[in-house]
N, C-alpha and C. Protein backbone atom coordinates (compact mmCIF):
# COMPACT_ATOMS: atom_id res chain seq x y z
N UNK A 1 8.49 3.56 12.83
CA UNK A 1 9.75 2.97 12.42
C UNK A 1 10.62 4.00 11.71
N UNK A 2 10.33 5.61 11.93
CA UNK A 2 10.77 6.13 11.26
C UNK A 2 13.11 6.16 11.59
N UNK A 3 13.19 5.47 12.92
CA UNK A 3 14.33 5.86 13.03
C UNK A 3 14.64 4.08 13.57
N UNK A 4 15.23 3.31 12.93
CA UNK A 4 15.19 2.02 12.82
C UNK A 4 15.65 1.39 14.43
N UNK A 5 14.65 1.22 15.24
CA UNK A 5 14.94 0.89 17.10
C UNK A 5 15.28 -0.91 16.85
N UNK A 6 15.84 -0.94 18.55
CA UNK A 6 16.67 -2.18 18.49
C UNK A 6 15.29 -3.41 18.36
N UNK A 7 13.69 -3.10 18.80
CA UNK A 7 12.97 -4.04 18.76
C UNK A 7 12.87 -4.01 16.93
N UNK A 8 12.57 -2.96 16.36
CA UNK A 8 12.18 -3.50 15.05
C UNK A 8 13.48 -4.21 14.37
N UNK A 9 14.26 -3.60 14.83
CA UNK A 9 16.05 -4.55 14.04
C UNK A 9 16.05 -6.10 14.48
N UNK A 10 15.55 -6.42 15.89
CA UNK A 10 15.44 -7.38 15.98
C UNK A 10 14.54 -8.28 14.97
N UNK A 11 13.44 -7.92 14.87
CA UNK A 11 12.08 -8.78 13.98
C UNK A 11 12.53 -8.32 13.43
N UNK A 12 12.83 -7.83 12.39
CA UNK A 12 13.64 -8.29 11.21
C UNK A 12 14.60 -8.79 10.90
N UNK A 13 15.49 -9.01 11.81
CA UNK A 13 16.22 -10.51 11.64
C UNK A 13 15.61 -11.71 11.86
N UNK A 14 14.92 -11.20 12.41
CA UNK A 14 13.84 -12.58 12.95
C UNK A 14 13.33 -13.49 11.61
N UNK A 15 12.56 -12.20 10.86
CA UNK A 15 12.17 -12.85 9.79
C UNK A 15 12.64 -12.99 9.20
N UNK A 16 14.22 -12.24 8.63
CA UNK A 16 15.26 -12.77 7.74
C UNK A 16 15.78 -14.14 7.87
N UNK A 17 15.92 -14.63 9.39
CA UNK A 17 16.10 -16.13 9.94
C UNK A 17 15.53 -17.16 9.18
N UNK A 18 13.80 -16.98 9.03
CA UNK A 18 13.00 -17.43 9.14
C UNK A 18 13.19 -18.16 7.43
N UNK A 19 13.85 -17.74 6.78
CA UNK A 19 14.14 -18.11 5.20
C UNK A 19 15.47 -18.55 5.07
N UNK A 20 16.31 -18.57 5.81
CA UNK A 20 17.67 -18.90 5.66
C UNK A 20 17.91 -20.21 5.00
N UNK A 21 16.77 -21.20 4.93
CA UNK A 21 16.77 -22.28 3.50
C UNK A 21 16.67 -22.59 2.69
N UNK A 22 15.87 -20.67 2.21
CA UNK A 22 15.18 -20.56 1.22
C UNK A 22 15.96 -20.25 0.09
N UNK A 23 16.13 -20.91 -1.11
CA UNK A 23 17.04 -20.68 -2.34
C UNK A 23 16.96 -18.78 -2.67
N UNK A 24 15.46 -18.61 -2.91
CA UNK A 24 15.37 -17.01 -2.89
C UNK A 24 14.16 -16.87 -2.04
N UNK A 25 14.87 -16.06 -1.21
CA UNK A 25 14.54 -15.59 0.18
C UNK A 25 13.43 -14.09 0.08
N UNK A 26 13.97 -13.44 -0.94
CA UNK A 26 13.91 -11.89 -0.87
C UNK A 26 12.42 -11.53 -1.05
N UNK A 27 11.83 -11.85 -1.53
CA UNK A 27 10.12 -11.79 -1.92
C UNK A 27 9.36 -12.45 -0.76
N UNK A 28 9.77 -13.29 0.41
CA UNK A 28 9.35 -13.63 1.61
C UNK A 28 9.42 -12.69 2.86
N UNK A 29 10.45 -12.65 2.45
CA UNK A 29 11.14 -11.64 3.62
C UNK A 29 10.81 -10.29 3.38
N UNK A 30 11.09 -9.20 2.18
CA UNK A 30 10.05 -8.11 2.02
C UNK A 30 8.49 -8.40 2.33
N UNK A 31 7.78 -9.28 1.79
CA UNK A 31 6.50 -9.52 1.88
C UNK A 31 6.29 -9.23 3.48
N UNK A 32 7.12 -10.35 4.12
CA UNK A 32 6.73 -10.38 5.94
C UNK A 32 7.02 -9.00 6.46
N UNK A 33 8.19 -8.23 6.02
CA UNK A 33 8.37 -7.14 6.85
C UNK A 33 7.21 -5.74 6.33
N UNK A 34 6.80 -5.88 5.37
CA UNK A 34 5.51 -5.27 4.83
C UNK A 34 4.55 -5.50 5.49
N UNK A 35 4.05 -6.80 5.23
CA UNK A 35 2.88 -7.17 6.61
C UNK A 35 2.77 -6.35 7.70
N UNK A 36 3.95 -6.35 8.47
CA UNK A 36 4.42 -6.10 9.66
C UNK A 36 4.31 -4.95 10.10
N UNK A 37 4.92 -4.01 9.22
CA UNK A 37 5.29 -2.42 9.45
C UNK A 37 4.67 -1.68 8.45
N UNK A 38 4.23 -2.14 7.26
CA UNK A 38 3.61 -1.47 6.38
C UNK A 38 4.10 -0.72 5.34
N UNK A 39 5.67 -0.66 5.37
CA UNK A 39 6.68 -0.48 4.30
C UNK A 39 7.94 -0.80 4.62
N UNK A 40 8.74 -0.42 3.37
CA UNK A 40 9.98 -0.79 3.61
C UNK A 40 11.10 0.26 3.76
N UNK A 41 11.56 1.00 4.51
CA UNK A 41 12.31 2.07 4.22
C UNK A 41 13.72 1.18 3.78
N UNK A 42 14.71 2.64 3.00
CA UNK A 42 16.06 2.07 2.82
C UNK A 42 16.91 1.58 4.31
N UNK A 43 16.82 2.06 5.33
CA UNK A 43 17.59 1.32 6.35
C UNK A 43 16.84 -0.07 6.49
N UNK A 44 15.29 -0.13 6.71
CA UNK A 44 15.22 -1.71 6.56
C UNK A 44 16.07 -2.64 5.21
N UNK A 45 16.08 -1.74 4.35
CA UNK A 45 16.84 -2.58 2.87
C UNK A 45 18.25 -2.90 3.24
N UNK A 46 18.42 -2.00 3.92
CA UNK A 46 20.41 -2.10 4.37
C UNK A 46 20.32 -2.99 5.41
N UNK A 47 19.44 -3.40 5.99
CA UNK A 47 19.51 -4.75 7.19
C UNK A 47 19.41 -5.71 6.33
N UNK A 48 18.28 -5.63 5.66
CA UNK A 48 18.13 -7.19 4.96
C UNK A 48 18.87 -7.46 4.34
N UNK A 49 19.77 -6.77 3.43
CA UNK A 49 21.22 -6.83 2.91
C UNK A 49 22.17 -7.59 3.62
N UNK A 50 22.55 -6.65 4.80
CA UNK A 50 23.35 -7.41 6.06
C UNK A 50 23.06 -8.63 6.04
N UNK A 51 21.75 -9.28 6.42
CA UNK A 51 21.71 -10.26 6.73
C UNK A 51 21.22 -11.23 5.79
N UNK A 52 21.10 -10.71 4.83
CA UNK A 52 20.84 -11.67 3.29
C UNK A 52 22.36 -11.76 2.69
N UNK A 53 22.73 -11.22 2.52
CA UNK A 53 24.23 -10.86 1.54
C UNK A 53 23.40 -10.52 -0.30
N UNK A 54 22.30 -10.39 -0.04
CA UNK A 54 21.74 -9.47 -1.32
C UNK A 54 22.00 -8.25 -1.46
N UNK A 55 22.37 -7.69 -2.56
CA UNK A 55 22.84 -6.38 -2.50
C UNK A 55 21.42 -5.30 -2.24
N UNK A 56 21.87 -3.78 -1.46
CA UNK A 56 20.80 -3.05 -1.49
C UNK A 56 20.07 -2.61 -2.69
N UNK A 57 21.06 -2.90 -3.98
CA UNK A 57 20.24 -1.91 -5.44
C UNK A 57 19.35 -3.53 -5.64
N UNK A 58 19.71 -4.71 -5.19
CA UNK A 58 18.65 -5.50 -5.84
C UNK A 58 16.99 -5.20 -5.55
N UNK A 59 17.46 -5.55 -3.59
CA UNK A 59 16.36 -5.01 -2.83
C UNK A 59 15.40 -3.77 -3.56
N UNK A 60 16.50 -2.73 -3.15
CA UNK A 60 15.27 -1.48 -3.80
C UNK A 60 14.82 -1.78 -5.13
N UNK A 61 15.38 -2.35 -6.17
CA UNK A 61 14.99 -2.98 -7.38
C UNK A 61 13.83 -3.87 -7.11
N UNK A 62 13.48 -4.58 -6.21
CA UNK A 62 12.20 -5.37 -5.88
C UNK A 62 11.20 -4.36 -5.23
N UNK A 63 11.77 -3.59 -4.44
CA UNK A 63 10.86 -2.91 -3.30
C UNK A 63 10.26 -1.62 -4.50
N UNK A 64 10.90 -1.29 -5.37
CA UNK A 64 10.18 -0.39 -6.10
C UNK A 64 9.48 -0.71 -7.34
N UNK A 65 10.04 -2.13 -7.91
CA UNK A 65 9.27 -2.82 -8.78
C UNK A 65 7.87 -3.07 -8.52
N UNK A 66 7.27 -3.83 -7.20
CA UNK A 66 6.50 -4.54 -7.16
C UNK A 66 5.45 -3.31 -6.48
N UNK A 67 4.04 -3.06 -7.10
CA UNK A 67 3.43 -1.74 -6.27
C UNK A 67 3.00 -2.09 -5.00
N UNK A 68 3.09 -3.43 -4.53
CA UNK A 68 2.31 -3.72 -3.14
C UNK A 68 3.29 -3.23 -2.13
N UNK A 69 4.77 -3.26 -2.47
CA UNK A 69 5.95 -3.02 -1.60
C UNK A 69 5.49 -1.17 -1.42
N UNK A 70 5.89 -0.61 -0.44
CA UNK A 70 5.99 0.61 -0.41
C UNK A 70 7.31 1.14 0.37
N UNK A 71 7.72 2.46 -0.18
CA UNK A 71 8.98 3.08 0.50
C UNK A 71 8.64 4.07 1.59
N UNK A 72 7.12 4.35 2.00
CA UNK A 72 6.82 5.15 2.93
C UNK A 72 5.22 4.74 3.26
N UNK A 73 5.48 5.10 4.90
CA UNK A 73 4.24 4.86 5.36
C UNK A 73 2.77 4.76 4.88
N UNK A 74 1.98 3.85 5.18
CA UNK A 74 0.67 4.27 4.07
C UNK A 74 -0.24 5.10 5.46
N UNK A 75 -1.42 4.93 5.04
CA UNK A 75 -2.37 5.73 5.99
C UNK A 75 -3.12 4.38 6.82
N UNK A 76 -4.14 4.61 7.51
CA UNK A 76 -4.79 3.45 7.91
C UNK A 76 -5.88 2.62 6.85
N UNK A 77 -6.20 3.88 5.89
CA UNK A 77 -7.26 3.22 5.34
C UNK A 77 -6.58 3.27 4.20
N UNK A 78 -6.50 2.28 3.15
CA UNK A 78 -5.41 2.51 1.96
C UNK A 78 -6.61 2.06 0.45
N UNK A 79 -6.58 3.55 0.13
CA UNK A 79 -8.00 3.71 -1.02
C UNK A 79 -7.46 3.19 -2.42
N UNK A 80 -7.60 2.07 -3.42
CA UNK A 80 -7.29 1.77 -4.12
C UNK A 80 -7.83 2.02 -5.27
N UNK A 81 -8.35 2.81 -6.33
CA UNK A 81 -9.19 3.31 -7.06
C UNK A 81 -8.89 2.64 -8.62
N UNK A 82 -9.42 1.58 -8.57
CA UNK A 82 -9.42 0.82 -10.17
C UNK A 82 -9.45 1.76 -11.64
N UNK A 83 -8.31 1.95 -12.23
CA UNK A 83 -8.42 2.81 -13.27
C UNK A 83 -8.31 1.96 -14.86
N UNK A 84 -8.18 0.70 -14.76
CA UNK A 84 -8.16 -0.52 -15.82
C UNK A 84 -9.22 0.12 -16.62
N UNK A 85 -9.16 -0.79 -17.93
CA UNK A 85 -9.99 0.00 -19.42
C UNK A 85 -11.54 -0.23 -18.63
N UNK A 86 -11.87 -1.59 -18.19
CA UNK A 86 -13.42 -1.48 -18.03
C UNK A 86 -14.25 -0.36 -16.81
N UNK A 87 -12.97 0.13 -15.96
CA UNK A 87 -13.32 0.60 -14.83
C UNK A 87 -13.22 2.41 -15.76
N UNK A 88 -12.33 2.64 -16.08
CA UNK A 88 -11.61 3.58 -16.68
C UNK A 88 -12.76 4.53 -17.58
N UNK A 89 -13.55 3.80 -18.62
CA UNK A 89 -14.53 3.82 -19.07
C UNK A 89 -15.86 4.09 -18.67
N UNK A 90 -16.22 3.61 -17.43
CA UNK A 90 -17.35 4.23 -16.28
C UNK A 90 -16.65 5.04 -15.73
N UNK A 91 -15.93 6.14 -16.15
CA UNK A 91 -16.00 7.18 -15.21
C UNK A 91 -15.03 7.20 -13.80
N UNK A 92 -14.02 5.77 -13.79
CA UNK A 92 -13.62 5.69 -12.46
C UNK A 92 -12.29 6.93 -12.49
N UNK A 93 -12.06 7.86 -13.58
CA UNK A 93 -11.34 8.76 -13.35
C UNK A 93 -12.03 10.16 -12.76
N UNK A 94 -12.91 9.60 -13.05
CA UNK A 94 -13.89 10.73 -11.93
C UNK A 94 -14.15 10.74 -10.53
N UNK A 95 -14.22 9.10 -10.14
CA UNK A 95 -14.10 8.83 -8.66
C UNK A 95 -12.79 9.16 -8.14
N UNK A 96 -11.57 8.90 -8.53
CA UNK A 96 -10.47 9.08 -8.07
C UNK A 96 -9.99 10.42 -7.80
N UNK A 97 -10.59 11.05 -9.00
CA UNK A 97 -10.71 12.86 -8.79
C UNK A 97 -11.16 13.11 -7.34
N UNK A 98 -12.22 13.00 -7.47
CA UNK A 98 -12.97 13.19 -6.21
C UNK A 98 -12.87 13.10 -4.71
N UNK A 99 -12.23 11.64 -4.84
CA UNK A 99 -11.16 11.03 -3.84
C UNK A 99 -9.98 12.59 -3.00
N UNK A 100 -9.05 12.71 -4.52
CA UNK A 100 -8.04 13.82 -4.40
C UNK A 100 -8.43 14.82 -4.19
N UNK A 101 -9.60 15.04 -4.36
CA UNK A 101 -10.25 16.49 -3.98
C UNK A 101 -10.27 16.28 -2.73
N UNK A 102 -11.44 15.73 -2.35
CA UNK A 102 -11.48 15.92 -0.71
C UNK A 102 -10.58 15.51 0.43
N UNK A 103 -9.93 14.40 0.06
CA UNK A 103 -8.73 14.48 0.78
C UNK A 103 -7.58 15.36 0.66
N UNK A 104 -7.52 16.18 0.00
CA UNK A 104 -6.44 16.78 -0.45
C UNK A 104 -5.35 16.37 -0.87
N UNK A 105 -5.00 14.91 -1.52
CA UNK A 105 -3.85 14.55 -1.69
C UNK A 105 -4.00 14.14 -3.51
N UNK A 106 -2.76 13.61 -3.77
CA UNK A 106 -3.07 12.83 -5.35
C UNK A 106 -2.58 11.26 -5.33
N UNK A 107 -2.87 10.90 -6.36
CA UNK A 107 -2.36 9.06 -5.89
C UNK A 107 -1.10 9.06 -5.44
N UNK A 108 -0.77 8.30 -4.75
CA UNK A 108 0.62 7.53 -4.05
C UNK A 108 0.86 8.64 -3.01
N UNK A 109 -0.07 9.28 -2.45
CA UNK A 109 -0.44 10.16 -1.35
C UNK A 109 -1.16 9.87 -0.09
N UNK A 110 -0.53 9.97 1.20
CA UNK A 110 -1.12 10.12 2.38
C UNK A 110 -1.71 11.27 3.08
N UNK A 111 -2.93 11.05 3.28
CA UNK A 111 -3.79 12.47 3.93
C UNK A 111 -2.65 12.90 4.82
N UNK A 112 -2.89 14.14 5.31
CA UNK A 112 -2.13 14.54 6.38
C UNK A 112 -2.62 14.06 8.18
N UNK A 113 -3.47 14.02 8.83
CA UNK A 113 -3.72 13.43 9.63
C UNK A 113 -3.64 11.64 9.54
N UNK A 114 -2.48 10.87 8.98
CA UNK A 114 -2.23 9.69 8.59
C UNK A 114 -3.68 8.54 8.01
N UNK A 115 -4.83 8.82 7.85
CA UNK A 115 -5.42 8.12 7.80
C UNK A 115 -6.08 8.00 6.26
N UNK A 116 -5.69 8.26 5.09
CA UNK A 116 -6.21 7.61 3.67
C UNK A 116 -4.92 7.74 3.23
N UNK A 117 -4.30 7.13 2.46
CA UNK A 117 -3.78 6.94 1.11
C UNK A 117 -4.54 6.82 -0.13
N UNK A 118 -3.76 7.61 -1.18
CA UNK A 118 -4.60 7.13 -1.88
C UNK A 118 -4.32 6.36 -3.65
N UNK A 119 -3.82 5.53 -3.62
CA UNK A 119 -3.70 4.71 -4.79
C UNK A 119 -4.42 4.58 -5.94
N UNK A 120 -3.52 4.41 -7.15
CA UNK A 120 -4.70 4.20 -8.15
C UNK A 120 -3.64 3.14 -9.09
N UNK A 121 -4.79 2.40 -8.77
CA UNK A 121 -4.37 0.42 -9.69
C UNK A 121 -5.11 0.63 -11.22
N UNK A 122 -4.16 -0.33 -11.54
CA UNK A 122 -4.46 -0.99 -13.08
C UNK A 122 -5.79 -1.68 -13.44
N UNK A 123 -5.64 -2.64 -12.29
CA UNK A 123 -6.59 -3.34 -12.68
C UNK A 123 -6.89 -4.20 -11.42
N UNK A 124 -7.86 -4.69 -10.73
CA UNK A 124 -8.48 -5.64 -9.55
C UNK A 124 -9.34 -6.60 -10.01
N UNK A 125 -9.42 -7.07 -11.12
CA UNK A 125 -10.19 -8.18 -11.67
C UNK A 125 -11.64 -7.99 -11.08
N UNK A 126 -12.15 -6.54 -11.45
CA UNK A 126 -13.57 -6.43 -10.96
C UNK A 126 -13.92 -6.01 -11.79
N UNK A 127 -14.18 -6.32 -13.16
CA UNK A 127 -14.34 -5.24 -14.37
C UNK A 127 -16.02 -5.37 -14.46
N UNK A 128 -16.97 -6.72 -14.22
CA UNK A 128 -18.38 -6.59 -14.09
C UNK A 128 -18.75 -5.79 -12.93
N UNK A 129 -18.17 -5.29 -12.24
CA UNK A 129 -18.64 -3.99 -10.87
C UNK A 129 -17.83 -2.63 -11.20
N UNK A 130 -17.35 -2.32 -12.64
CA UNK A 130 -16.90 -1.09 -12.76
C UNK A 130 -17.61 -0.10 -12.55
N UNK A 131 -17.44 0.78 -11.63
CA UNK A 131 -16.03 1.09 -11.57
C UNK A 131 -15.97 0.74 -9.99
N UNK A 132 -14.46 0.29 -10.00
CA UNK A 132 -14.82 0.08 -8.42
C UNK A 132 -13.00 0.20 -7.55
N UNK A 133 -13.63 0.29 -6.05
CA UNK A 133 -12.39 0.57 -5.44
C UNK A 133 -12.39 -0.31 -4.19
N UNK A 134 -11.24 -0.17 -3.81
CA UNK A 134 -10.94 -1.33 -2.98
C UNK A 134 -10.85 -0.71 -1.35
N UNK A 135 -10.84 -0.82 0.02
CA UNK A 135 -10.29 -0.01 0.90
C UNK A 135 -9.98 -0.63 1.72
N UNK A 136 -8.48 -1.67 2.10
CA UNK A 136 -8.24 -2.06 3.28
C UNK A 136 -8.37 -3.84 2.47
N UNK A 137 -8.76 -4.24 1.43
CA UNK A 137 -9.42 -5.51 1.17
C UNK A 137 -11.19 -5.16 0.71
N UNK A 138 -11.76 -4.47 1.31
CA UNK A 138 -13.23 -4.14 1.16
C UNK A 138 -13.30 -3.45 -0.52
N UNK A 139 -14.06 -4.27 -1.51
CA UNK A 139 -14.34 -3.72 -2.71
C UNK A 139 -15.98 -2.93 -2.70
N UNK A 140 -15.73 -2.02 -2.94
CA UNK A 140 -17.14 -1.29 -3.42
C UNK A 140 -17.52 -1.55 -4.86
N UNK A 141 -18.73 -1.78 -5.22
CA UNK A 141 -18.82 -1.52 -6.60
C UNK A 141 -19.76 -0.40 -7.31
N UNK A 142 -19.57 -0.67 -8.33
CA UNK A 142 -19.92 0.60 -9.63
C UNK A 142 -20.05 1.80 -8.81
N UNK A 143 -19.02 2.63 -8.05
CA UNK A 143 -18.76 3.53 -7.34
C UNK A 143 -18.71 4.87 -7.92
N UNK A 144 -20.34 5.72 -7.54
CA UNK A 144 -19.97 6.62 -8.01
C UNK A 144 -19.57 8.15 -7.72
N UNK A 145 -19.39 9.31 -8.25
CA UNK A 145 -18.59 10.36 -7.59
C UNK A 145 -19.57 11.02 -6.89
N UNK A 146 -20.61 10.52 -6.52
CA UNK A 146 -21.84 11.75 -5.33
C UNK A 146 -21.76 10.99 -4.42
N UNK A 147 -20.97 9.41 -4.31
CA UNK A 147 -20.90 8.35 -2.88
C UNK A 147 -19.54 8.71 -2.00
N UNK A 148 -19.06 9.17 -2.98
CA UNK A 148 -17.15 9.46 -2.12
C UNK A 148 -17.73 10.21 -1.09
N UNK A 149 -17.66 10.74 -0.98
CA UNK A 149 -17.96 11.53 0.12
C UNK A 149 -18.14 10.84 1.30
N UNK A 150 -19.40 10.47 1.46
CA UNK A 150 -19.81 9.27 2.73
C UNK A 150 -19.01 8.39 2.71
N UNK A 151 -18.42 7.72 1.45
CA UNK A 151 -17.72 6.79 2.04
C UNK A 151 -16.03 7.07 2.90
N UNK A 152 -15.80 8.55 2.49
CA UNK A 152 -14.95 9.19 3.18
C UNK A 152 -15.10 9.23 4.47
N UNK A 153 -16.31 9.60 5.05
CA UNK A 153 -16.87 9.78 6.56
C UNK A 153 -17.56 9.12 6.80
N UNK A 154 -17.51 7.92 6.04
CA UNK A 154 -18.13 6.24 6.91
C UNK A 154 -16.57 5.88 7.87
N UNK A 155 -15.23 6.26 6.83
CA UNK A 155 -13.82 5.85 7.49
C UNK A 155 -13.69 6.36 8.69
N UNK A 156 -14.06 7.77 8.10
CA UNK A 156 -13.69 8.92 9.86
C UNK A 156 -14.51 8.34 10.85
N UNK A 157 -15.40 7.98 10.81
CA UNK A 157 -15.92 7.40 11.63
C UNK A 157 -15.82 6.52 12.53
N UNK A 158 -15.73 5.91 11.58
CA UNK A 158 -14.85 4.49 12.17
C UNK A 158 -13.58 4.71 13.17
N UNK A 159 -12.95 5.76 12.39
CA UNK A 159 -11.51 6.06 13.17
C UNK A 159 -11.70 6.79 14.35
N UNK A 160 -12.45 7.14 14.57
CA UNK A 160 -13.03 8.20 15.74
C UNK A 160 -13.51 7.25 17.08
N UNK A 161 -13.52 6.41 16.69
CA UNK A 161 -14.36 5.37 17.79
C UNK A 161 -13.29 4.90 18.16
C-alpha cells in the first residue's frame, strides 16, 4: 500500500461507508483499516478525512495516540516484549536486548527482510508469567534470554515453509 491504488481507495471507502451512522465513526474505521492493511499511512488519513469530514490533525492525533494504530508497515511476526514493573523486574529488559541484538533492529523497528518487528509494551496483564512476550497473539512465558534465539528460528521457520 505503499502508493495508495484504486482497489485499496476503494475498501476504504468501503469501510468508511460502513459507519456512516455512527455518531463517532473514527476508532471503527481506523481499527478496520488496520486489520486490513496493517497500518495507517498519512494518505490513508487524507481519505478518511475526505470521506469523514474529520480533520487530518484529529486522525493522526488518534493514529499516533493509540500504540495498536501504526504509521508504517509492521513485519509478519510482530514481537511484543512486556517491559511493565512485574515483567521489568525479571529481567524482561534483558530479553528485549536480546531480541535487538539478533535481529538487528530496536523497538518500534522492522527487521530488514520484513519479517519481526519489534515492540516493547507497558504492560499485557501477564505479570504471574513474567517476564513475558507476546508474538502475533501467542504469549510465551517467564521468557528467558538463552530461549530468544530459537524462538527467533522457530519464526524463520515457519516463514520458510
Amino acid at each position: 500500500m505503499a502508493k495508495l491504488n484504486a482497489a485499496a481507495a476503494a475498501k476504504i471507502e468501503e469501510i468508511c461507508a460502513r459507519y456512516t451512522d455512527e455518531k463517532t465513526p473514527l476508532m471503527m474505521i481506523l481499527s478496520d483499516i488496520q486489520n486490513e492493511y496493517g497500518y495507517i499511512p498519512l494518505e490513508v488519513q487524507e481519505l478518511v478525512s475526505q470521506k469523514t469530514g474529520i480533520s487530518v490533525a484529529e486522525i493522526y492525533g488518534v493514529v499516533t495516540f493509540y500504540s495498536f494504530f501504526s504509521l508504517e508497515p509492521k513485519g509478519k511476526y510482530v514481537i511484543g516484549c512486556c517491559l511493565g514493573t512485574a515483567c521489568y523486574v525479571k529481567g524482561a529488559q534483558n530479553v528485549i536486548d536480546k531480541f535487538s541484538e539478533l535481529l538487528k533492529i530496536k523497538p518500534g523497528e522492522t527487521s530488514e527482510d520484513g519479517l519481526f518487528t519489534l515492540d516493547a509494551l507497558r504492560c499485557i496483564g501477564a505479570c504471574g508469567i513474567a517476564p513475558a512476550v507476546s508474538i502475533n497473539g501467542k504469549v510465551y512465558p517467564k521468557v528467558e534470554v538463552g530461549q530468544v534465539a530459537g524462538i527467533i528460528d522457530s519464526y524463520r521457520k515457519e516463514a520458510a515453509v
